[in-house]
C-alpha atoms as a PDB file:
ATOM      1  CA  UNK A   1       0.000   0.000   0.000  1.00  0.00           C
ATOM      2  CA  UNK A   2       0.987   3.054  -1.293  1.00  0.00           C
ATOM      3  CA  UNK A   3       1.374   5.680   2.532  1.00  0.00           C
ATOM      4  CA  UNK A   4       2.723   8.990   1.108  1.00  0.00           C
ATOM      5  CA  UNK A   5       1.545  10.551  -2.159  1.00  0.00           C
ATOM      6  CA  UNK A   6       3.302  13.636  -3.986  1.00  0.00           C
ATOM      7  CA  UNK A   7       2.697  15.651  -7.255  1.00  0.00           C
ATOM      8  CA  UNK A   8       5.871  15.945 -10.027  1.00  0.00           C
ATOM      9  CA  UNK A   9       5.505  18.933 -11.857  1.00  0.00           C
ATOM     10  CA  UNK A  10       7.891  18.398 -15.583  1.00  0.00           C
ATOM     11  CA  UNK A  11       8.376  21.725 -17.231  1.00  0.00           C
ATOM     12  CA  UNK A  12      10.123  21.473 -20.639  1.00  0.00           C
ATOM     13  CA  UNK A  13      13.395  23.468 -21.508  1.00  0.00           C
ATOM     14  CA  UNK A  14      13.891  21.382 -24.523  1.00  0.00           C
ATOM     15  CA  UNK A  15      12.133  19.899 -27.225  1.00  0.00           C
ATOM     16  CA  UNK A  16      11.152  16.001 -26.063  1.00  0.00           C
ATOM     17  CA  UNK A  17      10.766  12.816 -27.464  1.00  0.00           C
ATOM     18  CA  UNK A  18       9.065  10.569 -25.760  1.00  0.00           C
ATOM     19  CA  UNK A  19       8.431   7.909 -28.430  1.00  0.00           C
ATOM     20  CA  UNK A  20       5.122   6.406 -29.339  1.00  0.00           C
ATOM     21  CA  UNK A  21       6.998   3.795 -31.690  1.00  0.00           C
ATOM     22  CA  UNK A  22       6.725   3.954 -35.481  1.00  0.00           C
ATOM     23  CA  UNK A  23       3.149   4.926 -37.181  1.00  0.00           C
ATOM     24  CA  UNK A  24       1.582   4.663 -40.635  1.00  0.00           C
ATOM     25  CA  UNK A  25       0.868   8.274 -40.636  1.00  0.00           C
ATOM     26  CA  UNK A  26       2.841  11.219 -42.287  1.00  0.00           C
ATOM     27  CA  UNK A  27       4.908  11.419 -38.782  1.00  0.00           C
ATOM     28  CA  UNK A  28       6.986   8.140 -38.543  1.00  0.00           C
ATOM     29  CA  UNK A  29       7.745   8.820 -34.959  1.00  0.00           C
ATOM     30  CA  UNK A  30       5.271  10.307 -33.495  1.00  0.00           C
ATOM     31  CA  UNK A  31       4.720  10.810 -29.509  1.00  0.00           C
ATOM     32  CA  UNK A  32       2.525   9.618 -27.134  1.00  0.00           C
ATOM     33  CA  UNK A  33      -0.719  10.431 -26.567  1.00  0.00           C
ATOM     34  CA  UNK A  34      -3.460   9.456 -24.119  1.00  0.00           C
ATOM     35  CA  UNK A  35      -6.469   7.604 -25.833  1.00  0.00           C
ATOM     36  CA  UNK A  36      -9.040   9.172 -25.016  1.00  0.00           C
ATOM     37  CA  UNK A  37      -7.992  13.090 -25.309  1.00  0.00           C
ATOM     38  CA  UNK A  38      -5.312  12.540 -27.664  1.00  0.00           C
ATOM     39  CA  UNK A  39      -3.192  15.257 -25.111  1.00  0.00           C
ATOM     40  CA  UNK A  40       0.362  14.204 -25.352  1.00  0.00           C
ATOM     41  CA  UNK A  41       1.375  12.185 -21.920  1.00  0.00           C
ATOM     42  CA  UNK A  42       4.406  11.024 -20.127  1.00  0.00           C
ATOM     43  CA  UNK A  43       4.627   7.198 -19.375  1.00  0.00           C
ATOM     44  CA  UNK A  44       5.422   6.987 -15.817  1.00  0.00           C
ATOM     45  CA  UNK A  45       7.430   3.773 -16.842  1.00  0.00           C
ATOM     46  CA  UNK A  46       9.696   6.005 -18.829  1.00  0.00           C
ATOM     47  CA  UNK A  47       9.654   9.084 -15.624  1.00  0.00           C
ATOM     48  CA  UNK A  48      10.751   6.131 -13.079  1.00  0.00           C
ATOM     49  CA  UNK A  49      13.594   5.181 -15.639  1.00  0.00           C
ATOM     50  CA  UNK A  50      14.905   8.463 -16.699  1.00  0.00           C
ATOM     51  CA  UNK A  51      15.170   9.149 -12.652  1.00  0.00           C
ATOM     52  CA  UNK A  52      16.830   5.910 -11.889  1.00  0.00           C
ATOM     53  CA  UNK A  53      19.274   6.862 -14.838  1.00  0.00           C
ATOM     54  CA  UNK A  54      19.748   9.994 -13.994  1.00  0.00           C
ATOM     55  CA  UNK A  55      19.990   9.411  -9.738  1.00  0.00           C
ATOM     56  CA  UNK A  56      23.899   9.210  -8.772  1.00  0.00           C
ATOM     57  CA  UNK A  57      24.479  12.033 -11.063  1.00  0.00           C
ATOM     58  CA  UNK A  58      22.129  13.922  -9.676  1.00  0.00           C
ATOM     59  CA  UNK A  59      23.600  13.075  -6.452  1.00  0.00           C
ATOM     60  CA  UNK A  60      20.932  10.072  -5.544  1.00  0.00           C
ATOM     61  CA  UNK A  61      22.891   7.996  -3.111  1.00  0.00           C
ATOM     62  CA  UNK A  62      23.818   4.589  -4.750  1.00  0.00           C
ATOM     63  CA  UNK A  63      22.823   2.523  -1.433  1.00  0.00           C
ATOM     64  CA  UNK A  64      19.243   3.701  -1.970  1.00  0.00           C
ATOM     65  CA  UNK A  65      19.096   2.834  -6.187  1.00  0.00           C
ATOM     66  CA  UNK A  66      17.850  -0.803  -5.729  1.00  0.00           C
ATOM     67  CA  UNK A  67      15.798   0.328  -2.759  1.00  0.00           C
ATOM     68  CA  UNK A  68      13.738   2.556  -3.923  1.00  0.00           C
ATOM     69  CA  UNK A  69      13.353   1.610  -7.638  1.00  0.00           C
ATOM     70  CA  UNK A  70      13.611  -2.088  -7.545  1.00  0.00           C
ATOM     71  CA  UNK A  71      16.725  -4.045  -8.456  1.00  0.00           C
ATOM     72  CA  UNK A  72      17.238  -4.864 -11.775  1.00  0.00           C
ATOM     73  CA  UNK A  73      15.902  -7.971 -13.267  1.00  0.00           C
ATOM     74  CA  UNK A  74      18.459 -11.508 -12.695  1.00  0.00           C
ATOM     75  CA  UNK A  75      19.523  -9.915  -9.344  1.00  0.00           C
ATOM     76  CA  UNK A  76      19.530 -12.741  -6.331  1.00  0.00           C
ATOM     77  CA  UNK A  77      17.324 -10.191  -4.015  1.00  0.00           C
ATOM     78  CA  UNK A  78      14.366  -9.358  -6.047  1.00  0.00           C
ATOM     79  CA  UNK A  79      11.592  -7.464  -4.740  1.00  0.00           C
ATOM     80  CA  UNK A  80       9.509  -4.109  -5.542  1.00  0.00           C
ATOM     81  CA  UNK A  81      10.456  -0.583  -5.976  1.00  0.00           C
ATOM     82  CA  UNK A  82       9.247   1.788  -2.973  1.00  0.00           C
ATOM     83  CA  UNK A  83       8.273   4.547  -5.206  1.00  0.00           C
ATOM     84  CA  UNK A  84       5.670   4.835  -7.838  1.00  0.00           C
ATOM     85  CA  UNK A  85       5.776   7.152 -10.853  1.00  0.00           C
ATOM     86  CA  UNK A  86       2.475   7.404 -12.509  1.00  0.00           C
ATOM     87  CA  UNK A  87       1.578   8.934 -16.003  1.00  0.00           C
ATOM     88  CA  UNK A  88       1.835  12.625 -16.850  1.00  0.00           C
ATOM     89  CA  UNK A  89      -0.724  14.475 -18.417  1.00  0.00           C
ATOM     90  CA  UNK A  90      -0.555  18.150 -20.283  1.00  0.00           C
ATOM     91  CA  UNK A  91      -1.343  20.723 -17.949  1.00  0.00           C
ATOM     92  CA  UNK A  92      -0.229  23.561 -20.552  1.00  0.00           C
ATOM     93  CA  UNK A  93       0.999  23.638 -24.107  1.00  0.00           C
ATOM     94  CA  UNK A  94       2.644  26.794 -25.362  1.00  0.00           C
ATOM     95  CA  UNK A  95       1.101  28.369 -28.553  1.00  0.00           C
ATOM     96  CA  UNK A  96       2.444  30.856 -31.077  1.00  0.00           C
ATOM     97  CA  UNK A  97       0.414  34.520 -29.837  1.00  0.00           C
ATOM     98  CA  UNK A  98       0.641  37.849 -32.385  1.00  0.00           C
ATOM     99  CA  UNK A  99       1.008  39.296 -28.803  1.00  0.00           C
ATOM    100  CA  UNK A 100       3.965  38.476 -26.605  1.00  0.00           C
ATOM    101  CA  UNK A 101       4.993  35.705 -28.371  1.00  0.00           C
ATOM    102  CA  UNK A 102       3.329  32.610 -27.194  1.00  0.00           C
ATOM    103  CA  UNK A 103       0.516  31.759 -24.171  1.00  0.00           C
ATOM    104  CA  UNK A 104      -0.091  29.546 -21.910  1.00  0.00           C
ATOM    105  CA  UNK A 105      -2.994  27.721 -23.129  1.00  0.00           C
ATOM    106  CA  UNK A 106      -4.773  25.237 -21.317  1.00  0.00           C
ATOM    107  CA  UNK A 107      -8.553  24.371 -21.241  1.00  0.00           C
ATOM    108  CA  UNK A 108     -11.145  23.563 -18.567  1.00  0.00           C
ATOM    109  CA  UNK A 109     -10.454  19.731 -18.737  1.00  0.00           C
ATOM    110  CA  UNK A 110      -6.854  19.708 -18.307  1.00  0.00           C
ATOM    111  CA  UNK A 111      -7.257  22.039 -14.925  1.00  0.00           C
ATOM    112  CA  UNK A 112      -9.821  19.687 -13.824  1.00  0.00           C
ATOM    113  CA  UNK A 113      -7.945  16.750 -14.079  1.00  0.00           C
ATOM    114  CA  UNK A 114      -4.925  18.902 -12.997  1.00  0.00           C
ATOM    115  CA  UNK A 115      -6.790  19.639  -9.658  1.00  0.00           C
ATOM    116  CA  UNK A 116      -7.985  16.457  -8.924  1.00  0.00           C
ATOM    117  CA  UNK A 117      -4.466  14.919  -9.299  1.00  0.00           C
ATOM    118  CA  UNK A 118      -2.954  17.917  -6.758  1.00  0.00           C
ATOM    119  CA  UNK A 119      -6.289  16.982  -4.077  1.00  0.00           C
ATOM    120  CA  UNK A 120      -5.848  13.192  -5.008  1.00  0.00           C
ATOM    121  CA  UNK A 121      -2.003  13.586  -3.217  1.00  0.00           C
ATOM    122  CA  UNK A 122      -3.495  16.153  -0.481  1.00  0.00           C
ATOM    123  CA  UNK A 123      -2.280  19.354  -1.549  1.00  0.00           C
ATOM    124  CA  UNK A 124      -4.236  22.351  -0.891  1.00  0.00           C
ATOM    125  CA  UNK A 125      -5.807  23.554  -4.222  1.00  0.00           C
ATOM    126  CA  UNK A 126      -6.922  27.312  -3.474  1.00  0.00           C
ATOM    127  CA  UNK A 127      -9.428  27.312  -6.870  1.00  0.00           C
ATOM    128  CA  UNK A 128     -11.465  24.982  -6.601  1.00  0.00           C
ATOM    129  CA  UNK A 129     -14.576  26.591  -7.907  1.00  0.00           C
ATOM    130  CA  UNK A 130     -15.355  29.077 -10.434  1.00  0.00           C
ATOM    131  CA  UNK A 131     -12.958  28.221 -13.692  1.00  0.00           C
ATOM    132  CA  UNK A 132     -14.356  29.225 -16.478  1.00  0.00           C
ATOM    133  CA  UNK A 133     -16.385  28.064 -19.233  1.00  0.00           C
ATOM    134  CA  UNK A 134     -15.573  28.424 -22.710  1.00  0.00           C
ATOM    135  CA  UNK A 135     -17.647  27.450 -26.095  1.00  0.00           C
ATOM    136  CA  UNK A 136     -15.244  26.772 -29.200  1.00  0.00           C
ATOM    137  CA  UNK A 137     -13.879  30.224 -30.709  1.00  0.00           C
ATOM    138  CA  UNK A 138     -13.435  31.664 -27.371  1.00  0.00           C
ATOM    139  CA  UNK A 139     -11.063  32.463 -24.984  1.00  0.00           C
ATOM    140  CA  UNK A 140     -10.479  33.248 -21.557  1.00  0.00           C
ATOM    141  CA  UNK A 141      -7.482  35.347 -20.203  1.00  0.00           C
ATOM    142  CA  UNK A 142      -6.284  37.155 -17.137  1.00  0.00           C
ATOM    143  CA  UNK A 143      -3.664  39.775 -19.403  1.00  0.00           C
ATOM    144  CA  UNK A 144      -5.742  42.345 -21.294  1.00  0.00           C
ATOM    145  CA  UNK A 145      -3.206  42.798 -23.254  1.00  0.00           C
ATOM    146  CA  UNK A 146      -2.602  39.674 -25.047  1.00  0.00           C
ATOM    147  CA  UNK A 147      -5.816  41.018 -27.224  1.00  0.00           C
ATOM    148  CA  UNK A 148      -6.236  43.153 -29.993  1.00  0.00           C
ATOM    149  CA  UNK A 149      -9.571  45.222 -30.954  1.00  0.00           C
ATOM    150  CA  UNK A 150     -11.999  44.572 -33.846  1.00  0.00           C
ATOM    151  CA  UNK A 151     -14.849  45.069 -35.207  1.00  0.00           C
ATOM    152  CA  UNK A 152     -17.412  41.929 -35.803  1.00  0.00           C
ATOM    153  CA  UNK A 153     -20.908  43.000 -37.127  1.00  0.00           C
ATOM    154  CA  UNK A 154     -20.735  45.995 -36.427  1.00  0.00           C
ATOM    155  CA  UNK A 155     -19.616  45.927 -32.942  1.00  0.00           C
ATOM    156  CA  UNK A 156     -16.152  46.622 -30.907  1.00  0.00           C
ATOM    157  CA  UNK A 157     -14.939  43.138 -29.614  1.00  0.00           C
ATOM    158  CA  UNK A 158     -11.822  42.026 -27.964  1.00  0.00           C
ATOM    159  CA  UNK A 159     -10.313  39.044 -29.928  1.00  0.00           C
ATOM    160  CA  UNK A 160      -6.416  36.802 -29.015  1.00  0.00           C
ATOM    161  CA  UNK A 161      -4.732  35.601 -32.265  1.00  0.00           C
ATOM    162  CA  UNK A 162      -3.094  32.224 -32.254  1.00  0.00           C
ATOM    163  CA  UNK A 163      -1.635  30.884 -35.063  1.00  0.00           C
ATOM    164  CA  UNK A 164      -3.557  31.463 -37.989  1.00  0.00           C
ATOM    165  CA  UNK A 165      -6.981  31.380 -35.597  1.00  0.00           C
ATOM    166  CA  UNK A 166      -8.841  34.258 -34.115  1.00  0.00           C
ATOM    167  CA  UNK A 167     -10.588  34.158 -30.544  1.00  0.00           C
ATOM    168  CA  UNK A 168     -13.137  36.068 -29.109  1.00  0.00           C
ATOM    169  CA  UNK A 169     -12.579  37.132 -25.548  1.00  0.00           C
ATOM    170  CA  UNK A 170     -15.309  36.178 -23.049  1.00  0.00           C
ATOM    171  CA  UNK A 171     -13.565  37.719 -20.083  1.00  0.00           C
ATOM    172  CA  UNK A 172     -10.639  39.432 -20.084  1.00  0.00           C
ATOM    173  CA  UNK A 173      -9.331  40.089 -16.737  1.00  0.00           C
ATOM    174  CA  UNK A 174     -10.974  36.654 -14.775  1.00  0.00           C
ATOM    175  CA  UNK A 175     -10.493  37.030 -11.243  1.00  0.00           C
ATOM    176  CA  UNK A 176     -10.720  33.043 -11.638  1.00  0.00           C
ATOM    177  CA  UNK A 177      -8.292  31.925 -14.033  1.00  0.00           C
ATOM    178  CA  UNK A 178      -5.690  34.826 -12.089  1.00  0.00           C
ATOM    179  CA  UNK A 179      -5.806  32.531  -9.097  1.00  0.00           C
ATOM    180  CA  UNK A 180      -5.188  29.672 -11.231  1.00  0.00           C
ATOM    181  CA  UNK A 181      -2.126  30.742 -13.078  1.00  0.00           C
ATOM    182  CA  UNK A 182      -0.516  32.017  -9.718  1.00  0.00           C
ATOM    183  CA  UNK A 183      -1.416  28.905  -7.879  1.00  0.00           C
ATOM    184  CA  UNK A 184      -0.030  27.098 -10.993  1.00  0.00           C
ATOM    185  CA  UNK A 185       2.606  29.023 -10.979  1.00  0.00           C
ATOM    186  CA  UNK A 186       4.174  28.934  -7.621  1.00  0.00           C
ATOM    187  CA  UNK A 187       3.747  24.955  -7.354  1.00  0.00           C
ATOM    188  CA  UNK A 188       5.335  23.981 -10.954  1.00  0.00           C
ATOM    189  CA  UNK A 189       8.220  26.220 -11.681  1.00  0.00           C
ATOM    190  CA  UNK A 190      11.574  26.282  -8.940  1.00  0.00           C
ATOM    191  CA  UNK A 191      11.996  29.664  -7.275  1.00  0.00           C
ATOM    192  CA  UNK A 192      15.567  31.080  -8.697  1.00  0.00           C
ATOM    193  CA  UNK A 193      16.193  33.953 -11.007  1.00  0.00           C
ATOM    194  CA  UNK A 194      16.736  31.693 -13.882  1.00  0.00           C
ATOM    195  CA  UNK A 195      13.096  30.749 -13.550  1.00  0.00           C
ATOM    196  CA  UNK A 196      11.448  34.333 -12.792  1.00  0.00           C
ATOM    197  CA  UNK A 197      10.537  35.394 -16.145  1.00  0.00           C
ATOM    198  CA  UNK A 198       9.065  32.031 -16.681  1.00  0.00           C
ATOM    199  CA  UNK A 199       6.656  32.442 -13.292  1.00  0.00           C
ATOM    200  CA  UNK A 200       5.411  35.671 -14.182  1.00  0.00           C
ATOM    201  CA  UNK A 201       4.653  34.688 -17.400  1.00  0.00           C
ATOM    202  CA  UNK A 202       2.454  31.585 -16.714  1.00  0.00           C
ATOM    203  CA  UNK A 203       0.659  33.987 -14.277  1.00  0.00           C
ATOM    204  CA  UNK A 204      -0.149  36.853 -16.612  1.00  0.00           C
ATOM    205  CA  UNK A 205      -0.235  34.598 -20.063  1.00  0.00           C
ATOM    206  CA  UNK A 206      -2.448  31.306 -18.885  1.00  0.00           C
ATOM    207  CA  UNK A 207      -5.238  31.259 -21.504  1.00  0.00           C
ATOM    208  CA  UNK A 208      -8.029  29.138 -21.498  1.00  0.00           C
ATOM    209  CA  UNK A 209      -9.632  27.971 -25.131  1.00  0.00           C
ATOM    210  CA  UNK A 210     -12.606  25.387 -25.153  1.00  0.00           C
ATOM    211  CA  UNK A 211     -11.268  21.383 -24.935  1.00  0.00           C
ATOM    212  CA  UNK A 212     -11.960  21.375 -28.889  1.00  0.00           C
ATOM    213  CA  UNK A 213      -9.769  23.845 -29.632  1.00  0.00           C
ATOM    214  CA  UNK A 214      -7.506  22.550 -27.241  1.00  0.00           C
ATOM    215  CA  UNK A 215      -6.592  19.533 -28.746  1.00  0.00           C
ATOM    216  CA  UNK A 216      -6.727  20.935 -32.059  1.00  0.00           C
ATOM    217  CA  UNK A 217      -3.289  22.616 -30.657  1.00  0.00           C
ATOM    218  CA  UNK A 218      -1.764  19.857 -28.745  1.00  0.00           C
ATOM    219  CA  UNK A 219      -2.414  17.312 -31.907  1.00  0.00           C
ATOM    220  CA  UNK A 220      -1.267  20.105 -34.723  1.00  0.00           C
ATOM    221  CA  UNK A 221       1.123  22.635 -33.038  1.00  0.00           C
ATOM    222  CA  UNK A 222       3.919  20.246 -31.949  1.00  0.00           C
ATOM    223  CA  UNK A 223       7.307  20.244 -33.474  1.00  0.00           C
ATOM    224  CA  UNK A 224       7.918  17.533 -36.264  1.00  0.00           C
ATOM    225  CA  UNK A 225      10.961  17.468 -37.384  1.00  0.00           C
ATOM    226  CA  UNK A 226      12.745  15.785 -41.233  1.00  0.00           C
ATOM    227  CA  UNK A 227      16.366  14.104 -40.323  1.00  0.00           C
ATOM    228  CA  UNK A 228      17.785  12.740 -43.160  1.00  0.00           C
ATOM    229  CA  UNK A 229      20.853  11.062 -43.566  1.00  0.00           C
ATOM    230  CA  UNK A 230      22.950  11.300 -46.523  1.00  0.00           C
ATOM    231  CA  UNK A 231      24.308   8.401 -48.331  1.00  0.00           C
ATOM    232  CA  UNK A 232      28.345   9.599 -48.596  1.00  0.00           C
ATOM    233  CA  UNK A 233      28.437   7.983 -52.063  1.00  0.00           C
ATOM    234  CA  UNK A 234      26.225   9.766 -53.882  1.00  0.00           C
ATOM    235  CA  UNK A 235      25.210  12.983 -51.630  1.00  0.00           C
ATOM    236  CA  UNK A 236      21.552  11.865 -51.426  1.00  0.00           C
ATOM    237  CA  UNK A 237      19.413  10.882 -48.881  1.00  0.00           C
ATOM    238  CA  UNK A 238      19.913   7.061 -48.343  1.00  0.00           C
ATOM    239  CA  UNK A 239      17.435   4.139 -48.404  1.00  0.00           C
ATOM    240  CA  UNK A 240      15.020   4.708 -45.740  1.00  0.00           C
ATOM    241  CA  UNK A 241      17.072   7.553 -44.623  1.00  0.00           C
ATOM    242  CA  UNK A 242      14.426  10.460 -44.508  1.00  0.00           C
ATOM    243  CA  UNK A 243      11.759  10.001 -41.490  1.00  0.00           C
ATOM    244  CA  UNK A 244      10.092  12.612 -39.666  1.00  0.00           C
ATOM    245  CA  UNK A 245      10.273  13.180 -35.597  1.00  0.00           C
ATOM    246  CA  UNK A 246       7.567  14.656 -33.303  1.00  0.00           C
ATOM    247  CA  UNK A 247       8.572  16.554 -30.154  1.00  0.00           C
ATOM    248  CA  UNK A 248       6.500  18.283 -27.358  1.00  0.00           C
ATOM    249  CA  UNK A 249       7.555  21.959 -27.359  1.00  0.00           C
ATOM    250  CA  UNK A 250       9.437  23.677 -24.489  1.00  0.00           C
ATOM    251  CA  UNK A 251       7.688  25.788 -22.030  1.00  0.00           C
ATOM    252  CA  UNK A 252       4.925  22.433 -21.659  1.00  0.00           C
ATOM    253  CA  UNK A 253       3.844  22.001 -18.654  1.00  0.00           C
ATOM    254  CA  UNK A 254       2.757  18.172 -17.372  1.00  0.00           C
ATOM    255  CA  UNK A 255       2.132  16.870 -13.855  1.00  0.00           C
ATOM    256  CA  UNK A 256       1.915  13.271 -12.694  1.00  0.00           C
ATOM    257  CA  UNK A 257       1.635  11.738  -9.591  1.00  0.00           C
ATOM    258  CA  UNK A 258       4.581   9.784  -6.922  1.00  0.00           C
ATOM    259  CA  UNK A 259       3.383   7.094  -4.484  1.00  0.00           C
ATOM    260  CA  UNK A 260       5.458   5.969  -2.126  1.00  0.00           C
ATOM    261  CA  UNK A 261       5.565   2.877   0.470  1.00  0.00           C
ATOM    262  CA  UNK A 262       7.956   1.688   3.079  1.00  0.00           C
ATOM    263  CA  UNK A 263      11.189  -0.090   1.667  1.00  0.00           C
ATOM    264  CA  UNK A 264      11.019  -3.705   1.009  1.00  0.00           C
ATOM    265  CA  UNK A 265      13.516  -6.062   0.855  1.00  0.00           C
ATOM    266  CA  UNK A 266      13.764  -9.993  -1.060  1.00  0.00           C
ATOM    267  CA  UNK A 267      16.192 -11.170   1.976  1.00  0.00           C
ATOM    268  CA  UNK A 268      14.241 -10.495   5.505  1.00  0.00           C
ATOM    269  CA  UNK A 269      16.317  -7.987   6.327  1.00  0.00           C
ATOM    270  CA  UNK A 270      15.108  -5.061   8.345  1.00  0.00           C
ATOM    271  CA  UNK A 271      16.497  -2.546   6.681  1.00  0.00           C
ATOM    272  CA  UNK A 272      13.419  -0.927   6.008  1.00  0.00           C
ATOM    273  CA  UNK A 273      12.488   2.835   5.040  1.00  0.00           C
ATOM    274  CA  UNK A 274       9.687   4.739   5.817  1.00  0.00           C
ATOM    275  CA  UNK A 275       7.457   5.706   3.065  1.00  0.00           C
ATOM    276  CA  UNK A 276       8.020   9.838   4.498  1.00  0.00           C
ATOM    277  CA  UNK A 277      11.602   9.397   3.347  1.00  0.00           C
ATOM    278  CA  UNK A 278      10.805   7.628   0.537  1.00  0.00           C
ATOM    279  CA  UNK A 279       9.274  10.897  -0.598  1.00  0.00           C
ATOM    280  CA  UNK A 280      12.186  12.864   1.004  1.00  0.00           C
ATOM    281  CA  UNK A 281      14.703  11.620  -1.041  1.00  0.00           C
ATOM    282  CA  UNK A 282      12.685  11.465  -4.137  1.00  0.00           C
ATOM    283  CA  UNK A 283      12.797  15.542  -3.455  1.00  0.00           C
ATOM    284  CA  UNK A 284      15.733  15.738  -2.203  1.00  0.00           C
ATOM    285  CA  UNK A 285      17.414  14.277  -5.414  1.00  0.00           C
ATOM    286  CA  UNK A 286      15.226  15.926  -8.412  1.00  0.00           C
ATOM    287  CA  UNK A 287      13.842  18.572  -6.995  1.00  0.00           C
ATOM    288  CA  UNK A 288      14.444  21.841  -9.313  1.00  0.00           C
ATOM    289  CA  UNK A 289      16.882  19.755 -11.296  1.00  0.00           C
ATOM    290  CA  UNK A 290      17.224  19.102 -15.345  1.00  0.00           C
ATOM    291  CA  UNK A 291      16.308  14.997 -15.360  1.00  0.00           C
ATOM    292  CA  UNK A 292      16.617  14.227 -19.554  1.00  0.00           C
ATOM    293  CA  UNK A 293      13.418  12.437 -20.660  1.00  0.00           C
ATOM    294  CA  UNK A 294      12.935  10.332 -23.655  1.00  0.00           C
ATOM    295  CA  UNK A 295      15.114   9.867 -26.939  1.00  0.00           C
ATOM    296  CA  UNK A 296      17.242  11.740 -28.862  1.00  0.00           C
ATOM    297  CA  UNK A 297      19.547  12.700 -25.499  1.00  0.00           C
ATOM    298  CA  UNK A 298      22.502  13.499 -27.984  1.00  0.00           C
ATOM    299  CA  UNK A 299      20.479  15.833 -29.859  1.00  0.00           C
ATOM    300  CA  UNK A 300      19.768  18.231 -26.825  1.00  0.00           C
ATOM    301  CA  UNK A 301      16.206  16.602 -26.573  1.00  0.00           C
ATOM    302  CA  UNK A 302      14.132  16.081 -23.704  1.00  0.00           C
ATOM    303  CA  UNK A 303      15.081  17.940 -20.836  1.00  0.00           C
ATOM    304  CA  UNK A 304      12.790  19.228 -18.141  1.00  0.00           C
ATOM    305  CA  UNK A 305      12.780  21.047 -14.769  1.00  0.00           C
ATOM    306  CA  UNK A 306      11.437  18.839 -11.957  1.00  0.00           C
ATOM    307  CA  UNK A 307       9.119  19.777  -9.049  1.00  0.00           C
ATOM    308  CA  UNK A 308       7.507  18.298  -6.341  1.00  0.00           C
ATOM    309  CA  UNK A 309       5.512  19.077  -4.031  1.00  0.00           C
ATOM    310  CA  UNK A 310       4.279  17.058  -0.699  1.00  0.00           C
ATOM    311  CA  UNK A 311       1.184  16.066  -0.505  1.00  0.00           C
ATOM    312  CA  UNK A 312      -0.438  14.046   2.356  1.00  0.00           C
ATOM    313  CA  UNK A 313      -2.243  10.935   2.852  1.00  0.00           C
ATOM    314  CA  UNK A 314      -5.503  11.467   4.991  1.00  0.00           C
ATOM    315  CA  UNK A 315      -7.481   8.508   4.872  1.00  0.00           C
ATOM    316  CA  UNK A 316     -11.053   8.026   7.200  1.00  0.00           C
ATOM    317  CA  UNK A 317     -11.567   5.553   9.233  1.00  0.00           C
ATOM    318  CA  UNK A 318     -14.319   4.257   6.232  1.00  0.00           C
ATOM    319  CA  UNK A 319     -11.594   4.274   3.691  1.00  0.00           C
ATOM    320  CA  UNK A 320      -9.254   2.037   6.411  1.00  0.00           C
ATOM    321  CA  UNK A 321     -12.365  -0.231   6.392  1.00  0.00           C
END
């Protein structure tokens, strides 16, 4: 059973990778995606590995490796990991803005299931209520000036250009979606001046579009990429030598949930952690550091800032039952 619970925050710094396996499609490697949203997602198989990977460099102590994550398969003392990684899902995707260069955006489904990830671990959520709804062509934002003026039959309206859409403005200064993108902010991005610009800007630039034309974004706005590799003989691309790569964009924002038990061990002996730290060194370790997710490492491809936050386990005596 699973005693302490935590929420990992993976902001992107770099274009990532995380592979889907080939397709049939005009993308041959395309990333994944959850099912039934089509948002692009993290495998928590592929978070717990690129942590292992990454945990005496980060300065992980090598005593706790086997411990925590589970020795590796053929190993005489077999038994389970002590920490869980679970999925990640898309919290925000950056999109191209005529106005301050890109937003936030984000739509009412991906803060619900956002929030009920963060109260799922225990953490105080302070906006619980009131986000806003949105029908498809419109928008909601807390920066005013993210929008440009225009006239639609007749009338004055305040519209937000992305890409090659226009959006008109239901509210332009929600009170709402302001608590939000500071709550948002101050959990998912580390404190540090290297980060600053970064905070303010998820606070002022969250916009929230309609779940249609928010997964018209995340499946169409990624970055797919041609690599080709030239055959040295005669200075064309070789055999099966041009494919084409998706990435997630930097500046996404994902969250997925930790679980953590008490240590085990395949020998009997008692050499047992507590799930509290468990959690501790999970922090401890990745905590506002670059962890490199996915392929393409060589390349400069898939690193992210990591953040987590505590949450708490508070279980009734009906859910002990």
């Amino acid at each position: 059973m699973f005693e302490q619970r935590a929420i990992l925050f993976l902001y992107a710094i770099s274009p990532i990778h995380m592979g889907a396996g080939q397709a049939i499609g005009v993308i041959d490697n395309p990333i994944q995606r959850e099912r039934h949203t089509g948002h692009p997602c993290f495998a928590g198989s592929g978070i717990k590995g690129a942590v292992r990977h990454s945990w005496e460099t980060l300065g992980g102590k090598s005593s706790y490796l086997d411990t925590l994550f589970g020795p590796e398969s053929g190993n005489s003392d077999l038994h389970a990991g002590a920490v869980s990684f679970g999925d990640a899902q898309l919290v925000a995707f950056p999109v191209r803005s005529v106005k301050d260069g890109y937003v936030y955006a984000t739509c009412p489904q991906a803060l619900a299931r956002a929030r009920r990830l963060m109260e799922a671990v225990g953490l105080s959520v302070t906006w619980r209520e009131g986000l806003p709804c949105v029908a498809e062509g419109e928008c909601v934002v807390a920066n005013p000036t993210l929008l440009s003026q225009r006239q639609i039959n007749g009338q004055p309206m305040k519209v937000l250009h992305l890409e090659a859409f226009e959006y008109t403005a239901k509210d332009w200064q929600n009170e709402a979606l302001k608590t939000v993108a500071a709550d948002l902010a101050q959990k998912a991005i580390p404190g540090g001046n290297g980060y600053t610009f970064f905070r303010e800007k998820l606070k002022t630039d969250l916009v929230v579009l309609s779940d249609t034309d928010f997964a018209y974004f995340v499946q169409h706005a990624t970055l797919v990429e041609p690599h080709v590799r030239i055959d040295d003989k005669t200075g064309t691309a070789a055999e099966g030598g041009l494919f084409y790569t998706e990435n997630l964009p930097p500046e996404s924002l994902l969250v997925a949930p930790v679980l953590a038990s008490q240590t085990r061990t395949g020998n009997g002996k008692a050499n047992e952690l507590p799930a509290e730290v468990v959690v501790e060194q999970i922090k401890t370790v990745i905590h506002g550091q670059l962890v490199q997710l996915g392929g393409d490492a060589t390349t400069g491809r898939g690193l992210v800032v990591a953040t987590v936050v505590d949450g708490t386990l508070q279980q009734s005596k009906e859910e002990q039952i």
